[in-house]
Protein backbone atom coordinates (compact mmCIF):
# COMPACT_ATOMS: atom_id res chain seq x y z
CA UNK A 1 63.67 -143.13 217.71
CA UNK A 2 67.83 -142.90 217.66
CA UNK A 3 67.56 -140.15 220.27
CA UNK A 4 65.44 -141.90 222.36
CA UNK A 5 67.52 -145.18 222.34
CA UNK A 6 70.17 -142.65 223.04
CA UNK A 7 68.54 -141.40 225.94
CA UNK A 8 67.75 -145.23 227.40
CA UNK A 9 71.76 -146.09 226.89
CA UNK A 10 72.41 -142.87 228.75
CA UNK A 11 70.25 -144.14 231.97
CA UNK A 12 71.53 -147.61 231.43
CA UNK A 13 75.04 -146.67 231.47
CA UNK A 14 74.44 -144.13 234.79
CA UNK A 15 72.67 -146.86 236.47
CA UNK A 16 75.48 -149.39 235.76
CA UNK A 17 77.77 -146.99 237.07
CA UNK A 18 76.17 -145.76 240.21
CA UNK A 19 77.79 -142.32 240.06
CA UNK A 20 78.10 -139.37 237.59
CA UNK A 21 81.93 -139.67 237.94
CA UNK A 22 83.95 -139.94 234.68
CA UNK A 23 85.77 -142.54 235.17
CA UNK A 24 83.10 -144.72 236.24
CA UNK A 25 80.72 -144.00 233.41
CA UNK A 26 83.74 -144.75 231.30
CA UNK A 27 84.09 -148.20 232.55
CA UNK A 28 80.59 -149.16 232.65
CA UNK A 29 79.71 -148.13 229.09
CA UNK A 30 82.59 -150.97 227.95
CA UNK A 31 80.81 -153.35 227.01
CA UNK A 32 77.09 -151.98 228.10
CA UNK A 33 74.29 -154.00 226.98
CA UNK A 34 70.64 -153.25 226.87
CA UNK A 35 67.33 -153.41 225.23
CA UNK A 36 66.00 -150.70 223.01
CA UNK A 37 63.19 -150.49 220.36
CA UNK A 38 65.80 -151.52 217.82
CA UNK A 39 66.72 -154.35 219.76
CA UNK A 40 69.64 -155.41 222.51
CA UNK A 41 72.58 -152.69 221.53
CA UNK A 42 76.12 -153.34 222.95
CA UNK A 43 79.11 -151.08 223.24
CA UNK A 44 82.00 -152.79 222.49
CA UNK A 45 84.54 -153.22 224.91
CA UNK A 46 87.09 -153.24 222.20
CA UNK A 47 86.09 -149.65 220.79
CA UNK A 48 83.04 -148.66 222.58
CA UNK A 49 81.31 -148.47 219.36
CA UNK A 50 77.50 -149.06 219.89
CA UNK A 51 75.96 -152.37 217.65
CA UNK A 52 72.50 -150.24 216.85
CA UNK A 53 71.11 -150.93 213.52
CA UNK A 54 69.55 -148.93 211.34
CA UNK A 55 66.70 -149.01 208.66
CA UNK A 56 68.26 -148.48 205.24
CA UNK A 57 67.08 -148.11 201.73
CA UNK A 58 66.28 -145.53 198.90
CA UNK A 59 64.18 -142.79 198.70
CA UNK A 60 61.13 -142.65 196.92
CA UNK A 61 58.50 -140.41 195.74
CA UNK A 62 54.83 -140.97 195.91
CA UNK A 63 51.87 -138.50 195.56
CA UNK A 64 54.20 -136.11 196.38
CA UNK A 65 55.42 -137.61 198.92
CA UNK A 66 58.87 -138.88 199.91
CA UNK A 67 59.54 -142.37 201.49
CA UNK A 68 61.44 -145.32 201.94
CA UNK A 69 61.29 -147.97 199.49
CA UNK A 70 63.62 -150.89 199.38
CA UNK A 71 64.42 -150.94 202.86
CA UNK A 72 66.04 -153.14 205.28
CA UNK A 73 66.87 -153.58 208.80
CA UNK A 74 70.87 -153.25 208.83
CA UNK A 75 72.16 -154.87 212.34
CA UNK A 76 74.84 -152.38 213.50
CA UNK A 77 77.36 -155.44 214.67
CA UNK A 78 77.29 -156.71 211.26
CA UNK A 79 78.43 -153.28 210.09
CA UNK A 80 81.01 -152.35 212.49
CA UNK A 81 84.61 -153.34 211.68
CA UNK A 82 85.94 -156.99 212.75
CA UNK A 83 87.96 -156.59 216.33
CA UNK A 84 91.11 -157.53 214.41
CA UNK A 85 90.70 -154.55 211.72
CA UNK A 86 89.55 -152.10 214.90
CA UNK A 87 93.84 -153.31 216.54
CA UNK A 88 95.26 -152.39 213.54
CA UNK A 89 93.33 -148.95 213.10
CA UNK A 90 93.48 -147.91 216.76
CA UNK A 91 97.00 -147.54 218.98
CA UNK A 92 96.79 -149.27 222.37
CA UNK A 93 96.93 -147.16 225.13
């Protein structure tokens, strides 16, 4: 499921851009929004990080088997760091 959320922010981001050209693909991904099965996913303009969540939780056994029990949906902009930590972490350019 990541890769293929991957893939769709991949086409989103060459679509937005209308070229293969670096430069362009670097400007359209700031701040790039778009659906996916885990929701709408941004990259932020500030750090280009991307806001996809992810199922968390422990691992069980059963029969045998492993599998996730205890789980939640984490939302990836509520893990990401606030834009005011991401200034003081990262030089401007």
């Amino acid at each position: 499921m990541v890769g293929y959320a991957t893939v769709m922010s991949a086409v989103e981001v060459i679509k937005k851009a209308g070229s293969l050209d670096q430069d362009k693909l670097i400007a359209a991904m700031s701040g790039l929004k778009h659906m996916t099965p885990f929701g709408m996913v941004e990259y932020r303009a500030i750090d280009h990080q991307s806001t996809m969540g992810a199922y968390v939780g422990r691992i069980g056994l059963k029969d045998g088997k492993g599998y996730m029990k205890e789980w939640r949906f984490v939302d990836g902009k509520d893990a990401l760091p606030s834009d005011a930590e991401v200034l003081k972490m990262r030089p401007k350019n």
